[in-house]
Protein backbone atom coordinates (compact mmCIF):
# COMPACT_ATOMS: atom_id res chain seq x y z
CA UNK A 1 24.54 61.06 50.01
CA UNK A 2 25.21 57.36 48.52
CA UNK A 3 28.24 55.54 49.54
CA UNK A 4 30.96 55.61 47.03
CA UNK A 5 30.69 52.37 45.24
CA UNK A 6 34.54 52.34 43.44
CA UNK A 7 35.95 49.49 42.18
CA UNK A 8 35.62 46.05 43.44
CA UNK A 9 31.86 46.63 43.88
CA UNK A 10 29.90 44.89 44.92
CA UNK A 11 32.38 42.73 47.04
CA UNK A 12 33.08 39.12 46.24
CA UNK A 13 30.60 36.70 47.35
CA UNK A 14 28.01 39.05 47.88
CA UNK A 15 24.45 37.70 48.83
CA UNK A 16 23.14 37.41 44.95
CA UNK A 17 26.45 35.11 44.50
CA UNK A 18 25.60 31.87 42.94
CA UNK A 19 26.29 28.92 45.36
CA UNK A 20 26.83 25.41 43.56
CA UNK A 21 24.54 22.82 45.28
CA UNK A 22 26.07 19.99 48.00
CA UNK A 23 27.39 17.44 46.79
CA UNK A 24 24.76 14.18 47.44
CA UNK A 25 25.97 12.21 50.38
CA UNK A 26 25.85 8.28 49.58
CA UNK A 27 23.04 6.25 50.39
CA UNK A 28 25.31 3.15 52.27
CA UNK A 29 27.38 3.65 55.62
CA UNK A 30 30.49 1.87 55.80
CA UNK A 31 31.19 0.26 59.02
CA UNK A 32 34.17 1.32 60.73
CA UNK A 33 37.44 -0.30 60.67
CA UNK A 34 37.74 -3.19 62.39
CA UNK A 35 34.11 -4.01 62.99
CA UNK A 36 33.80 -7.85 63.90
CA UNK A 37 31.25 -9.92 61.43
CA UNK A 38 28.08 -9.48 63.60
CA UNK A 39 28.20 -5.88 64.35
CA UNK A 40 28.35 -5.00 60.41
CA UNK A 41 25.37 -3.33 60.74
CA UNK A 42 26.12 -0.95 63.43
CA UNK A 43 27.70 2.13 60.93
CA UNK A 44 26.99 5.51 61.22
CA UNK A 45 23.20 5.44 59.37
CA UNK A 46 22.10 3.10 62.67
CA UNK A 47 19.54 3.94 64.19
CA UNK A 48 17.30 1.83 66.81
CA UNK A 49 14.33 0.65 64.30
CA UNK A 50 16.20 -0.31 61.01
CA UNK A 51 16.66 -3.63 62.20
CA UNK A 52 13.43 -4.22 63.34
CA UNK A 53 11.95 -2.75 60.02
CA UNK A 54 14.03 -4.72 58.23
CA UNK A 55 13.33 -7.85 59.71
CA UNK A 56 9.83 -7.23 59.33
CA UNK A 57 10.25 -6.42 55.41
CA UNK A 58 11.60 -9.83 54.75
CA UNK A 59 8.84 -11.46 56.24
CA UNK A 60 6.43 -10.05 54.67
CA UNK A 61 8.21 -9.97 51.35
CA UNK A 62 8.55 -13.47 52.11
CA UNK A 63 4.80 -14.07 52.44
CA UNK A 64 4.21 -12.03 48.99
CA UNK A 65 6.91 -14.17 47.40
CA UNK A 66 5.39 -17.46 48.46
CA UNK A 67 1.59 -16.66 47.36
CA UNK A 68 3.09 -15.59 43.54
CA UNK A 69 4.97 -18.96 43.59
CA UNK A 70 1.50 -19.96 44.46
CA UNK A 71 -0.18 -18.93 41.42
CA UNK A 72 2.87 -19.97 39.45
CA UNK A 73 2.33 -23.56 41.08
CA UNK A 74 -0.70 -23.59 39.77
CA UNK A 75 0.00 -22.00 36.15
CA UNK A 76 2.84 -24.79 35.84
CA UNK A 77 0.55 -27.64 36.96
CA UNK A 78 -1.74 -26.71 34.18
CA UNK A 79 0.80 -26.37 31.41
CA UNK A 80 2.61 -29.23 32.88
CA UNK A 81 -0.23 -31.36 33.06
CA UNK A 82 1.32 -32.64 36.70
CA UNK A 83 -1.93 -32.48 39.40
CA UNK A 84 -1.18 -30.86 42.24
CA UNK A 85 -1.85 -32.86 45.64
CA UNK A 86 -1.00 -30.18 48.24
CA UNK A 87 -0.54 -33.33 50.61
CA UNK A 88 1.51 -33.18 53.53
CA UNK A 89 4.70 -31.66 52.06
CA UNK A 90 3.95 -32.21 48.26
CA UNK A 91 2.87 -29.54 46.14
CA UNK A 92 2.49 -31.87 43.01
CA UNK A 93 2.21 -35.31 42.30
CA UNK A 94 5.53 -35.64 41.01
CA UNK A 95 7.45 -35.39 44.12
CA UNK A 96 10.87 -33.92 41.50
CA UNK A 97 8.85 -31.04 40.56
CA UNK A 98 8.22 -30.61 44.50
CA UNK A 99 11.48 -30.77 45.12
CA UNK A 100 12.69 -28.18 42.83
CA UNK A 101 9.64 -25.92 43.60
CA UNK A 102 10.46 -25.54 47.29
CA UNK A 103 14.30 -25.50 47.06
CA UNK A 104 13.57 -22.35 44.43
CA UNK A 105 11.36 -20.87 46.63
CA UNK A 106 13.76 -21.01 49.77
CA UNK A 107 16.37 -19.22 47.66
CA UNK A 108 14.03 -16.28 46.91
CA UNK A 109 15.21 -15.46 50.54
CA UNK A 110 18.68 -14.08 49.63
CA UNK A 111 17.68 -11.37 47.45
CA UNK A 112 15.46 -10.30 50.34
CA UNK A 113 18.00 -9.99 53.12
CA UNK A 114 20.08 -8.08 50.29
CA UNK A 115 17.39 -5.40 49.90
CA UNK A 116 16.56 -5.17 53.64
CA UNK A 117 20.33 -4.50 53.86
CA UNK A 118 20.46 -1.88 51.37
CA UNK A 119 17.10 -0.27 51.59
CA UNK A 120 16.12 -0.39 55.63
CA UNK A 121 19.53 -0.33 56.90
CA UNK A 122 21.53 1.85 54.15
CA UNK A 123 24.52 -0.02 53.69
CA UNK A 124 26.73 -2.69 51.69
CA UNK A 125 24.20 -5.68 50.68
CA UNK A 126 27.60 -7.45 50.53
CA UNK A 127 28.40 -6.92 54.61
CA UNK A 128 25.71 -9.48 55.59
CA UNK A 129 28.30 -11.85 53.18
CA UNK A 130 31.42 -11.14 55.17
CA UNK A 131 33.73 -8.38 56.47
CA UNK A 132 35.32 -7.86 53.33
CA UNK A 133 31.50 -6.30 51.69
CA UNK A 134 31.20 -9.21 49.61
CA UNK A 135 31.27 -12.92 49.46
CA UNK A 136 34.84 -14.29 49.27
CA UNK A 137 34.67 -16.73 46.57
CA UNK A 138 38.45 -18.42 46.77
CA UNK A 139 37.29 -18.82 50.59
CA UNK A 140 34.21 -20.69 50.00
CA UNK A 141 35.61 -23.04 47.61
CA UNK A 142 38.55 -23.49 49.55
CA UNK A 143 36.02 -24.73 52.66
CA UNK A 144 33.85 -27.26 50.03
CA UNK A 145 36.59 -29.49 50.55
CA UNK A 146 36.73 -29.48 53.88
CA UNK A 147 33.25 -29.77 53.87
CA UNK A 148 33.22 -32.82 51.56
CA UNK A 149 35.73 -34.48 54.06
CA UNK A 150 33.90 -33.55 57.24
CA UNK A 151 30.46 -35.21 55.75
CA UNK A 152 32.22 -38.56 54.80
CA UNK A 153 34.03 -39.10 57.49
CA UNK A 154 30.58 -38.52 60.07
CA UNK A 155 28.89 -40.54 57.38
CA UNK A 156 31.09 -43.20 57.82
CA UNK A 157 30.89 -42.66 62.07
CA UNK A 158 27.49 -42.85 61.82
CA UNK A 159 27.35 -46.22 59.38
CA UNK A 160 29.65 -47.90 61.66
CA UNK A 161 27.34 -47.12 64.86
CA UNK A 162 24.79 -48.20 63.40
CA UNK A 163 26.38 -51.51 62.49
CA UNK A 164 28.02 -51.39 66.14
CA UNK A 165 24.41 -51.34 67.63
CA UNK A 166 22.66 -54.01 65.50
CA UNK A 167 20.36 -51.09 63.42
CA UNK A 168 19.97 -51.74 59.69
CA UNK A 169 19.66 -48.60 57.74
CA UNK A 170 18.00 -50.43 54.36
CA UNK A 171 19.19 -48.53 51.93
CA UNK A 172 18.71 -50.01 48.58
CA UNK A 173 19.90 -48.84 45.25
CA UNK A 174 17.07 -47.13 42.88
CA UNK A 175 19.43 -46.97 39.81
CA UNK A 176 20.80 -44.62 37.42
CA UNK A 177 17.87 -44.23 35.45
CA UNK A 178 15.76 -42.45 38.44
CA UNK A 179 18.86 -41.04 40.05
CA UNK A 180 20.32 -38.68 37.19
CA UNK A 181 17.23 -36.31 37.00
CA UNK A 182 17.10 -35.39 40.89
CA UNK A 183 20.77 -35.47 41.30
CA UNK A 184 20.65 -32.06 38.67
CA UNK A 185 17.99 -30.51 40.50
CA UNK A 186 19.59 -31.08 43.84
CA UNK A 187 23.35 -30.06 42.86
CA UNK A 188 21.77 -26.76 40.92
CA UNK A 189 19.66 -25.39 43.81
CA UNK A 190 20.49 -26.98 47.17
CA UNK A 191 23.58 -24.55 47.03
CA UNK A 192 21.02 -21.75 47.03
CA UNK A 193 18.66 -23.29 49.35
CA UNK A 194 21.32 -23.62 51.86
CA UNK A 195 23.25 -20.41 51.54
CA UNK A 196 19.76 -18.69 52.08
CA UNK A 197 19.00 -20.47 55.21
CA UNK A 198 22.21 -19.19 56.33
CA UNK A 199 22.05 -15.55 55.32
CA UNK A 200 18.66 -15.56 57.05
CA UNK A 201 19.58 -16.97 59.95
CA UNK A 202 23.63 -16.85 60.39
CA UNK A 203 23.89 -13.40 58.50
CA UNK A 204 20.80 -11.41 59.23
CA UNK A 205 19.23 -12.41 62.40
CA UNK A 206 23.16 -12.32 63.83
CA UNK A 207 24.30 -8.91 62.77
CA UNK A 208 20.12 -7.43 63.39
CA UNK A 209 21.18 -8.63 67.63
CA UNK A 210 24.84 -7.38 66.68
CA UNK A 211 23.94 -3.72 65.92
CA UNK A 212 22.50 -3.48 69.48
CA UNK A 213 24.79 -6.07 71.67
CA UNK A 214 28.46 -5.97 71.40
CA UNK A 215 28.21 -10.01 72.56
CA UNK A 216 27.48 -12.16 69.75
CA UNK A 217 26.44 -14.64 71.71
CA UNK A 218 22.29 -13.13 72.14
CA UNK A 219 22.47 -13.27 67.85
CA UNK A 220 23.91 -17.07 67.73
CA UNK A 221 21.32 -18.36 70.22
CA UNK A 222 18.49 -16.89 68.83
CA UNK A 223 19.37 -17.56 65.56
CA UNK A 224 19.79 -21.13 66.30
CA UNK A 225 16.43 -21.37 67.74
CA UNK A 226 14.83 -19.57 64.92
CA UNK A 227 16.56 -22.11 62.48
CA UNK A 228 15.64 -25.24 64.20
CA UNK A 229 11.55 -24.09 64.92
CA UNK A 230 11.46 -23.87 61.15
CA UNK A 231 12.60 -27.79 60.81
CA UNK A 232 10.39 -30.42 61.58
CA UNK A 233 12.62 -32.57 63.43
CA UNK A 234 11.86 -34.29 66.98
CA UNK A 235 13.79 -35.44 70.08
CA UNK A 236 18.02 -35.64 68.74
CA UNK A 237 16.85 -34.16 66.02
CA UNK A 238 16.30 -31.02 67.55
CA UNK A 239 19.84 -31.17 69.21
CA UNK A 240 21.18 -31.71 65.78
CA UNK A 241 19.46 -28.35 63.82
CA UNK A 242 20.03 -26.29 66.74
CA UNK A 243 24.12 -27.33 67.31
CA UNK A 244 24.50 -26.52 64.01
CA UNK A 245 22.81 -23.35 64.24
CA UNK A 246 24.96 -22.41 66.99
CA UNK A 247 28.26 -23.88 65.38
CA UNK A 248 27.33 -22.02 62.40
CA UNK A 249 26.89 -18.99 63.90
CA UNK A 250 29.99 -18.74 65.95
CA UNK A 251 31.93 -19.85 62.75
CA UNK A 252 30.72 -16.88 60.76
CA UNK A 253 32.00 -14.74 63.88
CA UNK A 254 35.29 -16.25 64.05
CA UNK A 255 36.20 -16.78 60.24
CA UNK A 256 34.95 -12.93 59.30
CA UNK A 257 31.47 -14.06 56.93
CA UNK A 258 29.49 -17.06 55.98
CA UNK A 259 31.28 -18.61 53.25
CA UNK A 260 32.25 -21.66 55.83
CA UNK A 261 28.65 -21.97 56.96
CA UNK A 262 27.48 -22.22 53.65
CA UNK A 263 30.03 -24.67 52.38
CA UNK A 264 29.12 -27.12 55.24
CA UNK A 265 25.66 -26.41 54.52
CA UNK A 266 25.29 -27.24 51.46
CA UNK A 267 27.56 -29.74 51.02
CA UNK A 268 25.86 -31.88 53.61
CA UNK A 269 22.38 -30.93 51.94
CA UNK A 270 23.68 -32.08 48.83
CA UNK A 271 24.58 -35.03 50.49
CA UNK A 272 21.59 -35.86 52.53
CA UNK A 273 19.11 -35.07 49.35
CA UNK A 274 21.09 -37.62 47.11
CA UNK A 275 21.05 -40.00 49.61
CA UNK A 276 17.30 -39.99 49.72
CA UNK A 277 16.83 -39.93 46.36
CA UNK A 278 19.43 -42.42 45.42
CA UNK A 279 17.53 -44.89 47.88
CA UNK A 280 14.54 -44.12 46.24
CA UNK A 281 12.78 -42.09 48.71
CA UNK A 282 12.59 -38.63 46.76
CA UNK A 283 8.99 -38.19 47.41
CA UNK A 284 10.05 -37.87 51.71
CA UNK A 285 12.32 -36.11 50.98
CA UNK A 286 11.42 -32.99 52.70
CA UNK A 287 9.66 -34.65 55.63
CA UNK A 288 11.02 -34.43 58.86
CA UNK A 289 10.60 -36.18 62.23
CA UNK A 290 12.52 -38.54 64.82
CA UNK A 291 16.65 -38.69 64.02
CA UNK A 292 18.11 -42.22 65.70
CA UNK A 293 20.38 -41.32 68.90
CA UNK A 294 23.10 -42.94 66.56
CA UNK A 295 23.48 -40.09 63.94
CA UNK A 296 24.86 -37.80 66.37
CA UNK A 297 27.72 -39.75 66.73
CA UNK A 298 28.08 -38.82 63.04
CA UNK A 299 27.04 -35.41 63.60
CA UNK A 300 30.04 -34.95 66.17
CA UNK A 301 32.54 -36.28 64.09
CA UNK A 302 31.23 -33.86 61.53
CA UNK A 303 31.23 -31.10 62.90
CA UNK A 304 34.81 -31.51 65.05
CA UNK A 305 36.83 -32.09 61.70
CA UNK A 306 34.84 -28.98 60.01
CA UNK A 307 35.12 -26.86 62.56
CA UNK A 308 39.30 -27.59 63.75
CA UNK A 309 40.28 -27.68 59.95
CA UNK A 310 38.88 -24.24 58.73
CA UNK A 311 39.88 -22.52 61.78
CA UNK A 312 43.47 -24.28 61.30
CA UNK A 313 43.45 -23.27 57.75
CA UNK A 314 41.73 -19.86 58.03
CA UNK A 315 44.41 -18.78 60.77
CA UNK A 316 47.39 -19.91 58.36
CA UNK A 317 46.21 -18.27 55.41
CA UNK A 318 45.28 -14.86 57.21
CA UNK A 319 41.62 -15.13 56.60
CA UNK A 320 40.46 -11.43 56.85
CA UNK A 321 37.95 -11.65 60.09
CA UNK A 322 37.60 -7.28 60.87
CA UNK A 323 36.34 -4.89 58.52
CA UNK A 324 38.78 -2.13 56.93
């Protein structure tokens, strides 16, 4: 005899009951609150390879970048009618379209780190800016300044050794009319050329160390190294790229993101390309070699009245430096 099936039947959520699907869990971890600047990376979605995948990515989407610019060398040489010379470190025989055409290409960088970020390590492209998941705009223009000030005044330290030890630098005036055209290009993408350089090697190489070692220190080393082997510089020129790698890098730490690193980065870019090209000496630009003992007198002076003022002025205004 069948059970008596009275009312009610069949019984609520029986097993033909339709079941609405999960909801989709988000691609991007946050990391938890109160997560210093170089452990960003270490959220919930971690896991031992990302940032060795990830570091691997943007070197080979590096590579693939640099052959198409390549081919677009080539295609702009031809409509252009500019020979290229591939001599040294010219591209072209106008050493302003050289200029331009590496500065561009260095800048391809960011977007790179950004997709490693989101893609290899699922989360924020915006952490590898700062703690806040973005890049804090009022902060980096607040540091320009600073940065401005700091240049001068090791300009002016390193002017006055020179003069103190009987070197002549030579600089001579090229004029306006061969100034103008590589002050633009320099102002317009020096900015991007140096905020690459430091999301490579301040933001990503820092916070790839950071999501295994809770020390920060491992990142800022080896991220200064990395950053000066890519420079051609020689003997104090060496010490200078790799102090500022590690000033840099313990900045970004201390300060929450790399807005200050990037300020002082660029400005004294900005500074050091106009310099060159105001003397005339555009087509060196980009060649490196032997620094003079005497600019890191300058270099000292630089980076002590950067480095005491936005720490002074980033403490005073509450400069966010966890995550929330």
């Amino acid at each position: 005899m069948a059970p008596s099936r009275g009312p009610g039947w069949p019984p609520p959520g029986g097993p033909y009951q339709w079941q609405p699907p999960p909801a989709p869990q988000p691609w991007t971890a946050p990391p938890p609150s109160g997560t210093r600047y170089d452990r960003l990376a270490r959220t919930a979605l971690h896991r031992w390879w990302r940032p060795v995948v990830g570091t691997l990515a943007i070197v080979a989407g590096y590579l693939v970048v640099s052959l198409a610019f390549g081919l677009v060398a080539v295609l702009v040489s031809l409509l252009s009618g500019v020979p290229m010379v591939m001599s040294g470190t010219q591209i072209f025989a106008d050493p302003l379209m050289t200029l331009g055409f590496n500065l561009a290409l260095l800048a391809l960088a960011i977007p790179l780190v950004f997709g490693a970020a989101w893609v290899v390590q699922r989360r924020r492209s915006g952490t590898v800016s700062s703690v806040a998941g973005r890049l804090r705009w009022r902060w980096l223009l607040l540091c320009v300044p600073i940065a401005l000030v700091a240049v001068i005044l090791g300009e002016v330290a390193q002017q006055l050794t020179f003069l103190a030890t009987g070197v002549s630098t030579g600089f001579t005036w090229v004029g306006w009319d061969r100034f103008l055209a590589p002050l633009i290009v320099i102002v317009v993408l020096v900015p991007f050329q140096a905020a690459a350089e430091e999301y490579v090697f301040r933001g990503w190489i820092l916070q790839a160390f950071g999501a295994y070692l809770r020390n920060p220190l491992p990142g800022i080393v080896v991220g200064a190294a990395a950053f000066a082997s890519l420079h051609g510089y020689t003997d104090w020129g060496i010490a200078y790229v790799f102090g500022f790698g590690l000033l840099m890098g313990w900045v970004a730490v201390r300060t929450g993101g790399l807005e200050a690193p990037i300020a002082l980065h660029a400005v004294n870019n900005v500074f050091a390309f106009g310099m060159t090209a105001a003397a005339g000496g555009l087509r060196n630009a980009l060649e490196q070699g032997a620094v003079p003992w005497q600019t890191i007198i300058g270099t000292i002076v630089q980076f002590a009245v950067f480095t005491v003022a936005v720490l002074i002025i980033a403490q005073r205004r509450a400069i966010q430096t966890l995550s929330r």
